[in-house]
C-alpha atoms as a PDB file:
ATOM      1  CA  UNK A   1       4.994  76.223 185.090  1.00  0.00           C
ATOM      2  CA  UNK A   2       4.476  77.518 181.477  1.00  0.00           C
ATOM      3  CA  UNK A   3       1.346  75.151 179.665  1.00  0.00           C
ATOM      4  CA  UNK A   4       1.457  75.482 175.933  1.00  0.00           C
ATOM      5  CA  UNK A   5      -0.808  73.609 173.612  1.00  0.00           C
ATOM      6  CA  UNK A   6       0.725  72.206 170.874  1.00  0.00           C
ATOM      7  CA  UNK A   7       0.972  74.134 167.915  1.00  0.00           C
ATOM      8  CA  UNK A   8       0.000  77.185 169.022  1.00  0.00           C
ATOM      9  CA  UNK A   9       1.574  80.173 169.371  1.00  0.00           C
ATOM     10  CA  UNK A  10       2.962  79.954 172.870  1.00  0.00           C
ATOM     11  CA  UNK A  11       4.150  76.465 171.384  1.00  0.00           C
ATOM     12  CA  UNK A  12       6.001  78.517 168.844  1.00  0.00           C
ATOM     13  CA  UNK A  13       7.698  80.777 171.317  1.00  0.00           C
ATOM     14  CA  UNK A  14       8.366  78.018 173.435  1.00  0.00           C
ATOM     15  CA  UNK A  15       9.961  76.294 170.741  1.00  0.00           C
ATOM     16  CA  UNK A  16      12.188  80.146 169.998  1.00  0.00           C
ATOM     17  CA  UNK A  17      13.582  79.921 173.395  1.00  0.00           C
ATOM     18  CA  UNK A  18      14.732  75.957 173.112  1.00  0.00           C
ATOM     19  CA  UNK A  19      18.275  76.816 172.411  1.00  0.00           C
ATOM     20  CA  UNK A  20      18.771  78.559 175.150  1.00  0.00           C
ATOM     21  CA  UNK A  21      17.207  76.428 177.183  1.00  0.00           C
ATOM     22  CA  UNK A  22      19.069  73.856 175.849  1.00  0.00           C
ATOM     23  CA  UNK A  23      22.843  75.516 176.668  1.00  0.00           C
ATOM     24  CA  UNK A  24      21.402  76.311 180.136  1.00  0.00           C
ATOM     25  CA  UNK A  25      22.945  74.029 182.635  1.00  0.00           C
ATOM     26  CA  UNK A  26      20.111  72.993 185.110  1.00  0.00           C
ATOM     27  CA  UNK A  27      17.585  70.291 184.638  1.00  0.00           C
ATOM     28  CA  UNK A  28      14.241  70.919 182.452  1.00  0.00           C
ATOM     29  CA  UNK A  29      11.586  68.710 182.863  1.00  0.00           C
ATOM     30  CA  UNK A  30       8.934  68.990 180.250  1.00  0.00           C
ATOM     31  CA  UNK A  31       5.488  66.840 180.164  1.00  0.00           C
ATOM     32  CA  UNK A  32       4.064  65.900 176.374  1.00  0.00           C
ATOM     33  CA  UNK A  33       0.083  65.425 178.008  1.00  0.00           C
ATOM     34  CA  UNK A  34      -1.600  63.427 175.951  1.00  0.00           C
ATOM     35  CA  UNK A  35       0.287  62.821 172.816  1.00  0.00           C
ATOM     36  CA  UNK A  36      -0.322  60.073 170.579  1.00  0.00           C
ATOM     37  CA  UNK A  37       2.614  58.364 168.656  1.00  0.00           C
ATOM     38  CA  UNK A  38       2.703  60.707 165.634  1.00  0.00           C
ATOM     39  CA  UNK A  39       2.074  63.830 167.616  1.00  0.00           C
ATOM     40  CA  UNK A  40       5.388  62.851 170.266  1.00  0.00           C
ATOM     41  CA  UNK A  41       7.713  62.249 166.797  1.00  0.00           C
ATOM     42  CA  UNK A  42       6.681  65.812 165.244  1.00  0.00           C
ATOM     43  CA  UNK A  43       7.211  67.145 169.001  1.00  0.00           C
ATOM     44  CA  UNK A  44      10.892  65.273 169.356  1.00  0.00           C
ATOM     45  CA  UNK A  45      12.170  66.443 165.406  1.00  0.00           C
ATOM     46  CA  UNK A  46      10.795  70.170 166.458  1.00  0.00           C
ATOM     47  CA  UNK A  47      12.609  70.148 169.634  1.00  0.00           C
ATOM     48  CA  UNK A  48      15.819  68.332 167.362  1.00  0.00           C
ATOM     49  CA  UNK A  49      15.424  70.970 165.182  1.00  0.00           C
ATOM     50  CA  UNK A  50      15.519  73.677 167.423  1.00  0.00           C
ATOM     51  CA  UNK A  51      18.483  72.610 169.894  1.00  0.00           C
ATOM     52  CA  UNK A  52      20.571  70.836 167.451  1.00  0.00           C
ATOM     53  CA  UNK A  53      20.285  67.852 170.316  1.00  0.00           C
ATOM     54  CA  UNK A  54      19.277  64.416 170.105  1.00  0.00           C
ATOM     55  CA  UNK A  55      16.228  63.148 171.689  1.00  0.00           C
ATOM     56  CA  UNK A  56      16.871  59.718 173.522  1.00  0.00           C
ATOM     57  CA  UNK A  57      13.753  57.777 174.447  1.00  0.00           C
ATOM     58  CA  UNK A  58      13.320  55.285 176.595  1.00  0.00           C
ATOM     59  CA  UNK A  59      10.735  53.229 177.726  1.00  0.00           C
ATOM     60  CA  UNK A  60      12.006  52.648 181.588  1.00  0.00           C
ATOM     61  CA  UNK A  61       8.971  53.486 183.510  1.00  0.00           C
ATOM     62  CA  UNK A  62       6.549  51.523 182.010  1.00  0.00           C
ATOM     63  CA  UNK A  63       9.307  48.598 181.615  1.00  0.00           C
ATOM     64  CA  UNK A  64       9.948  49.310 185.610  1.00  0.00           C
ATOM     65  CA  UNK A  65      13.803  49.148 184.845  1.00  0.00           C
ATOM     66  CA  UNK A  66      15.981  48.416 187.582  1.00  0.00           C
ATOM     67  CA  UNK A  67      17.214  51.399 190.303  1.00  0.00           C
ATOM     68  CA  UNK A  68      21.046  50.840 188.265  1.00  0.00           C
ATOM     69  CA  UNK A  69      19.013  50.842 184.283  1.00  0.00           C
ATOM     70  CA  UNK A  70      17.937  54.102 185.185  1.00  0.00           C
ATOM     71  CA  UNK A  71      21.078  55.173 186.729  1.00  0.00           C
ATOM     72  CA  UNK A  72      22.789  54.596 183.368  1.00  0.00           C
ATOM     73  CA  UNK A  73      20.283  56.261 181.314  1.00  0.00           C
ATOM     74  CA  UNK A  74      20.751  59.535 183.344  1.00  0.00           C
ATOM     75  CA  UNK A  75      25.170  58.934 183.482  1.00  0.00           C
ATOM     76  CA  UNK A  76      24.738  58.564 179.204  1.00  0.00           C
ATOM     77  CA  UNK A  77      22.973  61.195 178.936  1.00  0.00           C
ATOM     78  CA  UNK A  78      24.568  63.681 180.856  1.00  0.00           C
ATOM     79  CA  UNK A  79      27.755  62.386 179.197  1.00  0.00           C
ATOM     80  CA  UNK A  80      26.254  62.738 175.803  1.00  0.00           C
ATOM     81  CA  UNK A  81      24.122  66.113 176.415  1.00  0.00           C
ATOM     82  CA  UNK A  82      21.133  64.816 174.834  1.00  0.00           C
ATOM     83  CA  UNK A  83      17.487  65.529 175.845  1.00  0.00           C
ATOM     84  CA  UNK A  84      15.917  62.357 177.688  1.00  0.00           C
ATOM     85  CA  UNK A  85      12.205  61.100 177.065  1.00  0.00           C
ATOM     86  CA  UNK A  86      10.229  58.689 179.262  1.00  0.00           C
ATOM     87  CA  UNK A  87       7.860  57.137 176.948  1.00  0.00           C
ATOM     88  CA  UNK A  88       4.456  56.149 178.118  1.00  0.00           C
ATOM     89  CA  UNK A  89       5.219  57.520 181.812  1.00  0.00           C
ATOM     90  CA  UNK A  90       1.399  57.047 182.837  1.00  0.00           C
ATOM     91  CA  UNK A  91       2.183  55.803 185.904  1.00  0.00           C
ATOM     92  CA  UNK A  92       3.925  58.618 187.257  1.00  0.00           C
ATOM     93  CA  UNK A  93      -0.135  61.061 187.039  1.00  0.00           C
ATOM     94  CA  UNK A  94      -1.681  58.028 187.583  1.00  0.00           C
ATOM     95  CA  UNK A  95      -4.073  58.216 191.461  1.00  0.00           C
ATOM     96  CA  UNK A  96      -2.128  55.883 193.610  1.00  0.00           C
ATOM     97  CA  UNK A  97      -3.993  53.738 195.626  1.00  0.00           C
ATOM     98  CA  UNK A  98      -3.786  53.031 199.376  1.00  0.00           C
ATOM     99  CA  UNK A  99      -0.790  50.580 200.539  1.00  0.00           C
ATOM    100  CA  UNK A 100      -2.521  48.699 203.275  1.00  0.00           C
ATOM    101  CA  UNK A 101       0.588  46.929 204.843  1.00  0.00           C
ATOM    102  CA  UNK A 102       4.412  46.222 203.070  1.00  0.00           C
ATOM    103  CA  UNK A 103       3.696  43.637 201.364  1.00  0.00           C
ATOM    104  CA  UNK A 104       1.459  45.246 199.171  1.00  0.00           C
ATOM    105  CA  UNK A 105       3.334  47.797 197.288  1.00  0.00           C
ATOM    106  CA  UNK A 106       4.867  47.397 193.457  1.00  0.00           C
ATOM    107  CA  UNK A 107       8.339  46.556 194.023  1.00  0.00           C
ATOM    108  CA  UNK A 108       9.212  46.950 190.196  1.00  0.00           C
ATOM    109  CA  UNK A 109       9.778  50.174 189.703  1.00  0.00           C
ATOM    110  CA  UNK A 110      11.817  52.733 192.285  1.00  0.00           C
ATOM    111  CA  UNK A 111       9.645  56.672 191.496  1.00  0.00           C
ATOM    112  CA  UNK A 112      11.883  58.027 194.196  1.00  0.00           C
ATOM    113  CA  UNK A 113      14.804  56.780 192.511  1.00  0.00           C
ATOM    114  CA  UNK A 114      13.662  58.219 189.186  1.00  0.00           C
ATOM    115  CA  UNK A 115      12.732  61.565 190.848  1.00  0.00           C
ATOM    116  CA  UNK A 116      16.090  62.090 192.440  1.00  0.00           C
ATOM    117  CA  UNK A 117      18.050  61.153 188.983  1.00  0.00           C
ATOM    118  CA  UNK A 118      15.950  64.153 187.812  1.00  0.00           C
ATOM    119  CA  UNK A 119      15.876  66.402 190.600  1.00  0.00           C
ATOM    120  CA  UNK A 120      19.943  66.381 189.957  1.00  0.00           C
ATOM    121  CA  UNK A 121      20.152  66.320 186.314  1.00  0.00           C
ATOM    122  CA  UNK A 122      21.432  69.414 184.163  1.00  0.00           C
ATOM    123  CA  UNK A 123      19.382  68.625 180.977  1.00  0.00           C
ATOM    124  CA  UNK A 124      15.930  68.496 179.436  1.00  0.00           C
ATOM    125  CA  UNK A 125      14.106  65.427 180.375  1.00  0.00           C
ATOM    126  CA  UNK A 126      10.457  64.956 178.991  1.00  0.00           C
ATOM    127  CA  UNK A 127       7.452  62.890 180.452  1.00  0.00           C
ATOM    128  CA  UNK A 128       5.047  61.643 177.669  1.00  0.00           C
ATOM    129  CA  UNK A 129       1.854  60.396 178.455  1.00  0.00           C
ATOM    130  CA  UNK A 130      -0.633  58.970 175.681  1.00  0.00           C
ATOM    131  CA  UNK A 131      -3.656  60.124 178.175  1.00  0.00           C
ATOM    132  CA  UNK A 132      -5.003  63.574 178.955  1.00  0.00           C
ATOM    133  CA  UNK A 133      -3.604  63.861 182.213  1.00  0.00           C
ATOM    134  CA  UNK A 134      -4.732  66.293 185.509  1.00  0.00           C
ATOM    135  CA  UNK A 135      -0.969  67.002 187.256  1.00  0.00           C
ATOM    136  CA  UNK A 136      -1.211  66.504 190.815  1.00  0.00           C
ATOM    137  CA  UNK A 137      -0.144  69.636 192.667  1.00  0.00           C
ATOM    138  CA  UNK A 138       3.420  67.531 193.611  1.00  0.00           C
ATOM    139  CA  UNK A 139       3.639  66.839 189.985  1.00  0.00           C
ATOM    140  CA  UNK A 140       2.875  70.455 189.131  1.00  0.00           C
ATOM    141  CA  UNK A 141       5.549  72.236 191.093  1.00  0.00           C
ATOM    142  CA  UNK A 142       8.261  69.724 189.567  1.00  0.00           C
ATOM    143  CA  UNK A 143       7.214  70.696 185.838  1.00  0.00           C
ATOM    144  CA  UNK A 144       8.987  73.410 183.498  1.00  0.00           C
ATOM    145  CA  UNK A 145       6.541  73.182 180.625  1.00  0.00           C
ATOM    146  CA  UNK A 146       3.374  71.059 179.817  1.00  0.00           C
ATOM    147  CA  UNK A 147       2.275  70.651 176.367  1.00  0.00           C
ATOM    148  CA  UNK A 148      -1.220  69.456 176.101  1.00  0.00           C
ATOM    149  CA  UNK A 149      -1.978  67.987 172.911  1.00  0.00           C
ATOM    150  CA  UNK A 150      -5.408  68.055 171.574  1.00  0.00           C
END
């Protein structure tokens, strides 16, 4: 896992080796930590710039789309080869707590589901979160880059 902050020069060489990234044909899954509103839009038109690819976002997680919503989102993209980012995706860093019995657990949005629609994607997906975030050390071995914003 390569962590960049934004702006700075490993940003800028990260940014260099985009295109090729971006012709590669496995999945990329990137992680904008702590990015406000502005910051994300000068990240997405860098990353335009650099791949000649358009950024799709989506706000799926924190809408807790439906199992077939995100199905589609992952079928159009891979059909259209553009770069995928989950908006506000907080609750994917965020501590879980305990499940005491069944009937207990958030039944509106499917992570596993998510996780294997980017496990088997051969694209760039990104995971922006407003909040400084600490990965977990499951989220950490799933993430290409992380680019911590200030």
């Amino acid at each position: 896992m390569l962590i960049v902050d934004y702006q700075s020069k490993s940003y800028h060489r990260f940014l260099n080796d985009m295109p090729q990234i971006a012709n590669h044909k496995t999945r990329f899954l990137i992680t904008c930590n702590g990015a406000n509103e502005s910051d994300l839009a000068a990240a997405t038109a860098d990353l335009t710039s650099y791949t000649k690819s358009t950024v799709q976002h989506t706000t799926a997680i924190i809408d807790k789309a439906s199992e077939s919503t995100v199905d589609e989102l992952f079928t159009d993209v891979r059909n259209s080869r553009n770069i995928l980012l989950f908006e506000n995706s907080d609750l994917l860093f965020d501590k879980k707590t305990e499940v005491k019995n069944s009937h207990e657990r958030d039944n509106g949005f499917n992570l596993n589901n998510l996780f294997k629609n980017i496990a088997k994607h051969n694209g760039m997906v990104i995971l922006a979160t407003d909040k400084k975030q600490t990965l977990s050390a499951t989220m950490s071995t799933k993430m290409d880059v992380v680019i911590r914003f200030k």
